[in-house]
Protein backbone atom coordinates (compact mmCIF):
# COMPACT_ATOMS: atom_id res chain seq x y z
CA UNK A 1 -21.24 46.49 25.24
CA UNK A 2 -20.70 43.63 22.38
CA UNK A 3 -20.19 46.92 20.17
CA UNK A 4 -17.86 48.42 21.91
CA UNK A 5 -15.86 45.08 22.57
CA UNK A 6 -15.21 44.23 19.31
CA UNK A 7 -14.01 48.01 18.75
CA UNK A 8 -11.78 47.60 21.36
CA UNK A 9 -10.37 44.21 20.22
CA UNK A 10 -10.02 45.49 16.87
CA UNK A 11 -7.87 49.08 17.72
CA UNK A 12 -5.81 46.27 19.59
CA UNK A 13 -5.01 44.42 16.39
CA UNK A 14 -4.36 47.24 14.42
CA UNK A 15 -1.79 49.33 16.87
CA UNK A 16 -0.26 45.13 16.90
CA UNK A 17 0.23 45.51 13.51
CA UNK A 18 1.96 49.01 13.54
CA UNK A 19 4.37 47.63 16.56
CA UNK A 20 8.07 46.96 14.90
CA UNK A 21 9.42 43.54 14.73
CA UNK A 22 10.48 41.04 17.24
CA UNK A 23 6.81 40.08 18.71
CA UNK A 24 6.96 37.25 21.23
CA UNK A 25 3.67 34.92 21.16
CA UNK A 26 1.87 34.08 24.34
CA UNK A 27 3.72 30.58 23.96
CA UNK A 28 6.92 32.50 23.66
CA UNK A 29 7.58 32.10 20.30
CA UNK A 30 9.77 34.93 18.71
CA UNK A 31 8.23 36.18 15.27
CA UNK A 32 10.98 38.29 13.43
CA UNK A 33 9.67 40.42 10.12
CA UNK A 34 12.12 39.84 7.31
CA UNK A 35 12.34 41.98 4.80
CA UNK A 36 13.39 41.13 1.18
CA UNK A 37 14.50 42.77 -1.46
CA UNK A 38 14.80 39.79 -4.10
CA UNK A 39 12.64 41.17 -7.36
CA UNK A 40 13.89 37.84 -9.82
CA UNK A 41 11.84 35.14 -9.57
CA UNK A 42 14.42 32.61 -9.11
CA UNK A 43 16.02 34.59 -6.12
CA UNK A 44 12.37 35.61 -4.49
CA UNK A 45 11.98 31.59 -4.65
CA UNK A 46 15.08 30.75 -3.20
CA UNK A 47 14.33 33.57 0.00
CA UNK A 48 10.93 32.12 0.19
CA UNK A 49 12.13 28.38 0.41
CA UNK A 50 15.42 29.15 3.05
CA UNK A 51 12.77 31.17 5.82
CA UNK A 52 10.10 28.12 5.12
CA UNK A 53 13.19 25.94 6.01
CA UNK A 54 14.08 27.86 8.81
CA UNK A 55 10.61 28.15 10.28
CA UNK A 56 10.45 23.92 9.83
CA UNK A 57 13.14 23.52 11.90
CA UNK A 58 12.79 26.41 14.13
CA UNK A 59 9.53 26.31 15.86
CA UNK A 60 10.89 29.06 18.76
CA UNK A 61 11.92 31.61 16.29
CA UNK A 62 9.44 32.30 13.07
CA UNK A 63 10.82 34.43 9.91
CA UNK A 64 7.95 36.66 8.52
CA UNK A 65 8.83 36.89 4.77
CA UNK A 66 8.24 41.00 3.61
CA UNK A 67 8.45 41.84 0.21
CA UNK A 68 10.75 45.14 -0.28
CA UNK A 69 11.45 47.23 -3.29
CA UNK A 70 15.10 48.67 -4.53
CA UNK A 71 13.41 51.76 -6.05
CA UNK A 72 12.35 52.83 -2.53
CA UNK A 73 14.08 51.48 -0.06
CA UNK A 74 16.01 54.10 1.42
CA UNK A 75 13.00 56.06 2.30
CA UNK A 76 10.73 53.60 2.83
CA UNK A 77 13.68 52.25 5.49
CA UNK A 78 14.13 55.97 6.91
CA UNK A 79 10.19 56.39 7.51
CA UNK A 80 10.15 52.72 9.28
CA UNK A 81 12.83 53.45 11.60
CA UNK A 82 11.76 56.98 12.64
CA UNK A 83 8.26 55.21 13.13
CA UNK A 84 9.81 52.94 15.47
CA UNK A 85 8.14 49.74 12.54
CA UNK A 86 11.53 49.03 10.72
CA UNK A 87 11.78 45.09 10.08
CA UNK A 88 13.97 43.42 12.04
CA UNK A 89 16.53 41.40 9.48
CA UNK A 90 17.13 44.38 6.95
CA UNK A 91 18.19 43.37 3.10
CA UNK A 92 19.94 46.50 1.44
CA UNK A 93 23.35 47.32 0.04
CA UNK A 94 26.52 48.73 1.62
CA UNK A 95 26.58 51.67 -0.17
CA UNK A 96 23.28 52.80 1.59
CA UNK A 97 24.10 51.97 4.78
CA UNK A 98 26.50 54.76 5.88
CA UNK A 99 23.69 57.09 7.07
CA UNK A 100 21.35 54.78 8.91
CA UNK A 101 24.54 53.25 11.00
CA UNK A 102 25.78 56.47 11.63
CA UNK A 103 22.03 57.40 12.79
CA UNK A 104 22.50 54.99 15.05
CA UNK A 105 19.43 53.10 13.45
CA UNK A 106 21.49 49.47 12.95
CA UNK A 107 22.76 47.33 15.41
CA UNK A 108 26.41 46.83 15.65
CA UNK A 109 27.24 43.29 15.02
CA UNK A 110 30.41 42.86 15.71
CA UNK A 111 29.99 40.73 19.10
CA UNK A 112 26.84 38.74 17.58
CA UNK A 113 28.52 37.30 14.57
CA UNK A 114 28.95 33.51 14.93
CA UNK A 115 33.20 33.00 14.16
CA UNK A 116 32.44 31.05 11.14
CA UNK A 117 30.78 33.71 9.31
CA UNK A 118 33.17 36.22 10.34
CA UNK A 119 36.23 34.14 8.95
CA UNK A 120 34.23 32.69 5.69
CA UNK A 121 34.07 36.48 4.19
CA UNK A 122 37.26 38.46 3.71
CA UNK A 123 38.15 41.31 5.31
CA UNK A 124 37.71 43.73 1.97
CA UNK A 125 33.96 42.64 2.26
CA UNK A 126 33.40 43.24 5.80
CA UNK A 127 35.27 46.74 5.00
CA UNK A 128 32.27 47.66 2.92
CA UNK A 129 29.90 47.33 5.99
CA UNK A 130 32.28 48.83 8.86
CA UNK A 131 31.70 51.92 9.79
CA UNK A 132 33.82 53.80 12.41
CA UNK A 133 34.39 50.75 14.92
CA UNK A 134 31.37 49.18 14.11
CA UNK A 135 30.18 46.67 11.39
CA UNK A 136 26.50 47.21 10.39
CA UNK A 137 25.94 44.31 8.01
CA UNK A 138 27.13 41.36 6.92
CA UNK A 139 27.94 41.51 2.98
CA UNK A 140 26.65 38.29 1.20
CA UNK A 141 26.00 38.75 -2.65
CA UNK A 142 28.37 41.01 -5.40
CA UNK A 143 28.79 41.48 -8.33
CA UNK A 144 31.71 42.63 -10.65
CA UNK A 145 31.06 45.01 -13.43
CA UNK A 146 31.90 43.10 -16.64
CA UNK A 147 31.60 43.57 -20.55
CA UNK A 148 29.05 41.25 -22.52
CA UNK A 149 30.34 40.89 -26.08
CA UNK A 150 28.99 39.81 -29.20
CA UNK A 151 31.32 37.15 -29.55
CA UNK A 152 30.72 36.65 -33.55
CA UNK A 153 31.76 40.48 -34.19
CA UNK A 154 34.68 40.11 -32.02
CA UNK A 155 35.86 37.08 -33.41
CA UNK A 156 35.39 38.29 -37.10
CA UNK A 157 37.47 41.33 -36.30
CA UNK A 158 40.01 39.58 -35.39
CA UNK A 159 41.00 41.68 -32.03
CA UNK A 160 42.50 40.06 -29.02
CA UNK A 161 40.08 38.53 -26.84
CA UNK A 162 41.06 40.02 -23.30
CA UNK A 163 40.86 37.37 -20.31
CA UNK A 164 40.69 37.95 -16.27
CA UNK A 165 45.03 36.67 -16.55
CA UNK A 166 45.44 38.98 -19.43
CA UNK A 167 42.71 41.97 -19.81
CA UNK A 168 42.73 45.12 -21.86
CA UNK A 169 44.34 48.29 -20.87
CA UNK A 170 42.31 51.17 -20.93
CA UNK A 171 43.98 52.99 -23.81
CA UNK A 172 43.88 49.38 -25.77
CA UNK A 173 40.03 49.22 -24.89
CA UNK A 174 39.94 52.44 -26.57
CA UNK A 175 41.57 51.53 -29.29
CA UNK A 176 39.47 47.93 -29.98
CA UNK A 177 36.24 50.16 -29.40
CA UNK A 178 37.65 52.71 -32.33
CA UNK A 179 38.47 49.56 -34.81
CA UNK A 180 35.12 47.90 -34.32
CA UNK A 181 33.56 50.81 -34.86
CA UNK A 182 31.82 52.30 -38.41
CA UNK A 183 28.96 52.52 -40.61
CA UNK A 184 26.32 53.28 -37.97
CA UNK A 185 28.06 50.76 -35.38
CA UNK A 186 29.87 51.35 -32.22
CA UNK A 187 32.30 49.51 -30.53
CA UNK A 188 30.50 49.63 -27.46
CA UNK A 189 27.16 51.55 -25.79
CA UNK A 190 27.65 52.69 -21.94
CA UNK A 191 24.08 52.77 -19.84
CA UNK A 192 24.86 55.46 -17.93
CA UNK A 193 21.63 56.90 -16.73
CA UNK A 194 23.17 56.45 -13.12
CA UNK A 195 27.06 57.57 -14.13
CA UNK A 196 28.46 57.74 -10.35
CA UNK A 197 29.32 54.02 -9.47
CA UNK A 198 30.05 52.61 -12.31
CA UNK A 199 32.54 55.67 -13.35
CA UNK A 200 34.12 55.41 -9.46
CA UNK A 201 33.57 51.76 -9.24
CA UNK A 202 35.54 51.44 -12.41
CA UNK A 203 38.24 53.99 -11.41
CA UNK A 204 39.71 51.92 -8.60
CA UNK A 205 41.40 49.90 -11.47
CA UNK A 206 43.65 52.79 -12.63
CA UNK A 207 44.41 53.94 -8.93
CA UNK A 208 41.28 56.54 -8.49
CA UNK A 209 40.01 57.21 -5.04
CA UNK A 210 37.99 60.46 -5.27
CA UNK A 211 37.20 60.46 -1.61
CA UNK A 212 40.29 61.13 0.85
CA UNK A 213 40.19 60.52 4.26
CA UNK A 214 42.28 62.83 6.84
CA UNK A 215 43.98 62.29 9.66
CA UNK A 216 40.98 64.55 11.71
CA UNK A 217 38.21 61.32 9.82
CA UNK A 218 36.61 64.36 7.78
CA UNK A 219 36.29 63.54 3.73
CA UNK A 220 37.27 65.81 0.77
CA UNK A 221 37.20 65.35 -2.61
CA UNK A 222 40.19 65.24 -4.66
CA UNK A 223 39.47 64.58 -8.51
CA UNK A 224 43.30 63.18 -9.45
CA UNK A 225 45.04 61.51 -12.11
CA UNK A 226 44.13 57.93 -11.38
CA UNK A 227 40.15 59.38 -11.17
CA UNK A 228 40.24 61.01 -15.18
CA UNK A 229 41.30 57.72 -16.58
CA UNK A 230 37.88 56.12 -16.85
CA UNK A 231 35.70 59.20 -17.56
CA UNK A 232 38.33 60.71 -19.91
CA UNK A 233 37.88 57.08 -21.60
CA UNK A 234 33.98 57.21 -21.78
CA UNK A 235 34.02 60.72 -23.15
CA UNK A 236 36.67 60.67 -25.92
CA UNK A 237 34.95 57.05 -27.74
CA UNK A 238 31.02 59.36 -27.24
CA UNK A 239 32.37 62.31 -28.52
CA UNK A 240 36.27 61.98 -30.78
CA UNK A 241 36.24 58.85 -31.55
CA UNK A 242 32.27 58.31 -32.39
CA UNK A 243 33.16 54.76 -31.01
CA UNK A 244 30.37 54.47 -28.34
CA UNK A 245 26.91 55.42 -28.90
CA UNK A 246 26.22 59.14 -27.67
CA UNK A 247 22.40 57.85 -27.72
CA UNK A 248 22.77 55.48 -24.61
CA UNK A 249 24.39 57.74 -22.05
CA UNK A 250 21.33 58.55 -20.66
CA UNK A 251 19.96 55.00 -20.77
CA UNK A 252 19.49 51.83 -18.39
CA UNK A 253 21.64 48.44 -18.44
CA UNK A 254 18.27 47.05 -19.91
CA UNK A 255 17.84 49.54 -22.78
CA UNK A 256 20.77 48.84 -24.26
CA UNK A 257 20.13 44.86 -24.98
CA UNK A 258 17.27 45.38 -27.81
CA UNK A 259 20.22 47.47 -29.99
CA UNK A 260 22.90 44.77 -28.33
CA UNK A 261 21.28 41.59 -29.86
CA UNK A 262 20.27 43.83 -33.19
CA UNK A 263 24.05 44.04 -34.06
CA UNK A 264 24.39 48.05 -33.11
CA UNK A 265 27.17 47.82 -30.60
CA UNK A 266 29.97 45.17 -30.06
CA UNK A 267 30.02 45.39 -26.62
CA UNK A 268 28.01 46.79 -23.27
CA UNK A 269 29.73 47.18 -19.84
CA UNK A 270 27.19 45.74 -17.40
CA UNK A 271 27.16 44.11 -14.16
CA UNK A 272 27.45 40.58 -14.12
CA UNK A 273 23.74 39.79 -12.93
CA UNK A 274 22.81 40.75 -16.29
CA UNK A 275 23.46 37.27 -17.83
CA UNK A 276 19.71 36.25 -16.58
CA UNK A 277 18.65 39.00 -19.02
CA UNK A 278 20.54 38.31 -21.68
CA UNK A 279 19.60 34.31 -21.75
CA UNK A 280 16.26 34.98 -21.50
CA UNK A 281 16.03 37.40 -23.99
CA UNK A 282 18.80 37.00 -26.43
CA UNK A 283 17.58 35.94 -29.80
CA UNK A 284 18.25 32.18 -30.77
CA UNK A 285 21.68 31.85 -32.01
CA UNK A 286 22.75 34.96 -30.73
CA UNK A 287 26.92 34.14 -29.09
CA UNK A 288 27.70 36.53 -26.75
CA UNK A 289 30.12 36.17 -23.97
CA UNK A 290 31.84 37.78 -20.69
CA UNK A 291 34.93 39.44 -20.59
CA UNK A 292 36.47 41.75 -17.75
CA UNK A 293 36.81 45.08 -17.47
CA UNK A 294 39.65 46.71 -18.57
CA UNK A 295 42.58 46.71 -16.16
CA UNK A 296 44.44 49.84 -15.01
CA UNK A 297 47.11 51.13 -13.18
CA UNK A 298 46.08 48.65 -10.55
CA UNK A 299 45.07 45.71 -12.07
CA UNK A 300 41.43 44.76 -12.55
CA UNK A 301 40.59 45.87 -9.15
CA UNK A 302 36.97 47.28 -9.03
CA UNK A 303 34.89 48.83 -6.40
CA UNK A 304 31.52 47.47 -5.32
CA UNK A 305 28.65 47.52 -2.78
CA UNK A 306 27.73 44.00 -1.84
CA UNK A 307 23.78 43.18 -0.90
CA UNK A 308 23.63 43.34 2.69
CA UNK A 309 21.71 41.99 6.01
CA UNK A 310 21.63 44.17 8.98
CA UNK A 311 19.74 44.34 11.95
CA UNK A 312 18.00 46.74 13.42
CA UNK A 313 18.79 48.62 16.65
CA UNK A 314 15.35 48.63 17.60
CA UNK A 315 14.63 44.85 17.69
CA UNK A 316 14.50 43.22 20.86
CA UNK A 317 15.89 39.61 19.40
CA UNK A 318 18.49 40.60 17.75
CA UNK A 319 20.56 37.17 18.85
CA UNK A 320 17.65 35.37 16.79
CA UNK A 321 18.10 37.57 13.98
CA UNK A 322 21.59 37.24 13.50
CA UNK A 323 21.39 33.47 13.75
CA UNK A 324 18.70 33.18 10.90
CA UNK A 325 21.38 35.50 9.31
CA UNK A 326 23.92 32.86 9.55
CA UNK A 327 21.79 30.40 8.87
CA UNK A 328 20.57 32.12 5.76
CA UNK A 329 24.19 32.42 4.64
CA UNK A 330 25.84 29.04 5.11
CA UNK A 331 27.97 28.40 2.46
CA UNK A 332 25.04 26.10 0.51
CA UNK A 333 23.09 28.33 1.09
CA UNK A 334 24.53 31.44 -0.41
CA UNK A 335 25.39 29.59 -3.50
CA UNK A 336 21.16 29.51 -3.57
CA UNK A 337 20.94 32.95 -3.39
CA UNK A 338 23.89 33.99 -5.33
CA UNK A 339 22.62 31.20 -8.35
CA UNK A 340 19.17 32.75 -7.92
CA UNK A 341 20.44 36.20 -8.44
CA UNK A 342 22.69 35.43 -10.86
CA UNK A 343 25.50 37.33 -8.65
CA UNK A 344 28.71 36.42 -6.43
CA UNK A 345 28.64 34.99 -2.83
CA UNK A 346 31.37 36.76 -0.94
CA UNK A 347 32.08 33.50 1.39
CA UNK A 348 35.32 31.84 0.04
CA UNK A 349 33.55 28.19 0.85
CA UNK A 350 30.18 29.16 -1.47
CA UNK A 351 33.09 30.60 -4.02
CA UNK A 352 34.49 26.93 -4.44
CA UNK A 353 30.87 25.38 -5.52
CA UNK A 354 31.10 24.00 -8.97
CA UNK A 355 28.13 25.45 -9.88
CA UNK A 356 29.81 29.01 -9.94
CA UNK A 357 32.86 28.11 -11.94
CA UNK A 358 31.06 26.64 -15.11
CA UNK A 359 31.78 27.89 -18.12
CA UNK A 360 28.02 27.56 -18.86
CA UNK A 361 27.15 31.47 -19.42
CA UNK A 362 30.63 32.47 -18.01
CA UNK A 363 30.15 31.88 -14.83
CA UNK A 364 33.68 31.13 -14.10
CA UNK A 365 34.83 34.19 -15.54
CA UNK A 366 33.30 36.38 -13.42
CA UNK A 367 34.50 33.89 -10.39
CA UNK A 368 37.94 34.83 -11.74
CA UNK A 369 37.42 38.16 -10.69
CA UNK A 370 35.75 37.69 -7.11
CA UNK A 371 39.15 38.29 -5.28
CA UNK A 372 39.63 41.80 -7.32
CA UNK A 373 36.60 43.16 -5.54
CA UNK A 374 37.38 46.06 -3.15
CA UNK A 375 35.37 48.21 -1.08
CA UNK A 376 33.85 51.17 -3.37
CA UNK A 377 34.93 54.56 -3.11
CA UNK A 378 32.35 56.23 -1.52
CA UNK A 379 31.37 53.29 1.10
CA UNK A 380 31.60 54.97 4.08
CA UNK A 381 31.05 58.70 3.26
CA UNK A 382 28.59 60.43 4.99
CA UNK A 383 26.70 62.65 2.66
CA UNK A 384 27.43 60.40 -0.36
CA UNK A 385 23.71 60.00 -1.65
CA UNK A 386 22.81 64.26 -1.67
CA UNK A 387 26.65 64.43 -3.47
CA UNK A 388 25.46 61.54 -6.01
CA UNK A 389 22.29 63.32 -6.90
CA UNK A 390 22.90 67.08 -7.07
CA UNK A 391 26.40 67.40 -7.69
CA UNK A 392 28.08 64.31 -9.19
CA UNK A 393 25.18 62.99 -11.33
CA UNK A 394 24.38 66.23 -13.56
CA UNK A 395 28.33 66.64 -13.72
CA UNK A 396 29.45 63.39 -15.47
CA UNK A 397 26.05 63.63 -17.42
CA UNK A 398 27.13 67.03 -19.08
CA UNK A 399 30.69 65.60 -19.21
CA UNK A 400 29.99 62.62 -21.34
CA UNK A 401 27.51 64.31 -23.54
CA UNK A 402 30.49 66.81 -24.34
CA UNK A 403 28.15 69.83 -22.79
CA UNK A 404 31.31 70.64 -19.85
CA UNK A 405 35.32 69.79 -19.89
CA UNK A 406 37.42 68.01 -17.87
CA UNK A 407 38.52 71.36 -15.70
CA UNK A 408 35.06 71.99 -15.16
CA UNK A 409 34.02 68.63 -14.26
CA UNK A 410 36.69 68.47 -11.67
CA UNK A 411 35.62 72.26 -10.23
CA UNK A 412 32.34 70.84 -10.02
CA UNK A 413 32.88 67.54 -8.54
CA UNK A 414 35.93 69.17 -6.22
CA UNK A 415 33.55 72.50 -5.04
CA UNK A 416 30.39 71.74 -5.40
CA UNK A 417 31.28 68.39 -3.50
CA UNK A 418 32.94 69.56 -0.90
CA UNK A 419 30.11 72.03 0.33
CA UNK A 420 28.13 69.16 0.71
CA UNK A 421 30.43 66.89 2.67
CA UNK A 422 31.26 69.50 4.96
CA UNK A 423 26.96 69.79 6.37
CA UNK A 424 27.66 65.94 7.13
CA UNK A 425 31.23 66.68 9.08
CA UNK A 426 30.67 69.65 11.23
């Protein structure tokens, strides 16, 4: 009888364990499952402090911290919710959120959000998270796609040093690349192991949109004039101009910095979170600094995908979980996070905190940019991650290495593309 009592009491545990979020104690406390995906140590301290915060001065509503993972997220958040053991409080980022609100896995929070959150982040951030007439997160951390310069080589050259009120134009960023280029060095090295959202990203400066919406809500494909301006950029310094390394197309952000601080390339577009990397690893003495992307047809406007809370459909508190949402993103407190991961906060009150308009590792430079940040291209597009792997990936790849054209880029991107949208719009 003892035996069989503590096998009993232990299956109980274990199918308690399996249950999704939300438990309620036998005292009625409300214990919500959290789950992080802050990998930087500052930014995995400043989660960890905020829910210990939160859990000191909310005794009816504990946070369970969970440790998440970029690299799997997506599937790891697809197997949770079809197992009915997706976390309650979801950290992710806009751009993979399309599916999983259209799946009807995340809670609509339009009637939960608190009026101050809703008016302290603009409207082209909560675009990024609106889906149909729904909103499925709330967008709290961004980051602009910038280019980190060896200051030194710049300076000896004697080129024009571009600012956020004046930038480069894409033909004169061509140009600078070409004159700082020669004897084994290149004006610049793109990481473009992942080639869709930085080229698309990028391409909302000279007016590209890639992704049209019709009057019916169905999406096609329309590689234009405004969308050739960036790749057509990237291609001709890799492969006329022998101004950007050929070698680093297929390579991460990170891979480039060993050949960055060796003196091999004058410059490296990367996002703006990079700047931990680069102080912590930069050899002493090494001046570098931030300058923005080149500006096109529209300005220095740039797509991105902000970091994003949801909650999920499934969990029975979701009022508690959107307060410890807002709580988690007051304006002091997103200037924790965003310090800690070295990024943006989209609130316009966090924007105005002096520590995010130093000039202490350029922080105020990216700042400058903030209110160029727009929704990226492919937000909201149903089908965008199969697209991104099997057709638009291996296109660009080939494109930049010189293996395919232009024309056959666009067939590829246009076709190919289109097939696959269409299985997500029937």
């Amino acid at each position: 009888m003892r035996t069989r009592g503590i096998v009993a009491l232990c299956l109980a545990l274990l199918l308690t364990s399996c249950t999704g979020g939300g438990d309620s104690g036998d005292d009625g406390t409300v214990t919500l499952r959290f789950q992080s995906l802050a990998w930087q140590e500052e930014s995995v301290e400043a989660n960890r402090q905020l829910v210990k915060e939160w859990n000191a001065s909310h005794p009816d509503v504990k946070i369970e911290y969970v440790q998440g993972s970029w690299d799997s997220v997506h599937d790891q958040l697809l197997t949770s919710f079809e197992g009915g053991e997706a976390p309650d409080i979801i950290h992710d980022a806009s751009d993979d959120l399309a599916d999983f609100a259209y799946g009807g896995y995340l809670a609509d929070l339009t009637d939960l959000l608190p009026a101050r959150l809703k008016s302290d982040i603009p409207q082209r951030s909560w675009d990024t998270t609106t889906f149909g007439d729904g909103v499925y997160g709330v967008p709290f951390l961004q980051e602009p796609r910038v280019l980190i310069a060896n200051a030194e080589w710049l300076k000896e050259s004697g080129v024009r040093i571009p600012t956020p009120e004046n930038p480069w134009t894409w033909p004169e960023f061509r140009q600078i690349t070409d004159r700082l280029s020669g004897a084994g060095k290149y004006g610049v090295a793109w990481p473009l192991k992942e080639p869709v959202s930085a080229t698309l990203n990028l391409s909302l400066s000279a007016g590209g949109q890639l992704f049209h919406r019709g009057s019916d809500g169905k999406v096609t494909i329309r590689f234009e004039e405004g969308d050739e301006v960036v790749p057509r950029t990237i291609h001709d310094q890799a492969n006329t101009d022998d101004s950007a390394s050929p070698t680093t197309l297929g390579s991460g952000g990170s891979d480039t910095l060993p050949g960055f601080f060796g003196g091999r390339y004058a410059m490296v577009p990367l996002g703006f979170s990079y700047r931990q990397q680069i102080v912590q690893q930069a050899p002493k003495g090494f001046d570098w600094q931030v300058l923005p992307a080149p500006a096109g047809a529209d300005g220095l406007s740039q797509g991105v995908s902000p970091q994003t809370l949801s909650v999920a459909e499934d969990s029975p508190h979701k009022k508690e979980a959107v307060e410890f949402v807002d709580f988690l993103l007051r304006p002091k407190n997103m200037v924790r996070l965003a310090l800690g991961d070295w990024m943006l906060p989209t609130g316009t009150e966090a924007l105005k905190d002096p520590a995010l308009r130093t000039g202490e590792n350029d922080w105020a430079t990216g700042t400058a940019l903030a209110g160029q940040l727009r929704s990226a291209p492919a937000q909201s597009v149903r089908g965008y991650p199969e697209w991104k792997d099997k057709v638009a990936t291996p296109a660009f790849q080939e494109y930049y290495s010189g293996a395919i054209g232009l024309d056959e880029l666009r067939e590829r991107l246009e076709k190919d593309g289109n097939l696959v949208l269409a299985r997500y719009q029937r």
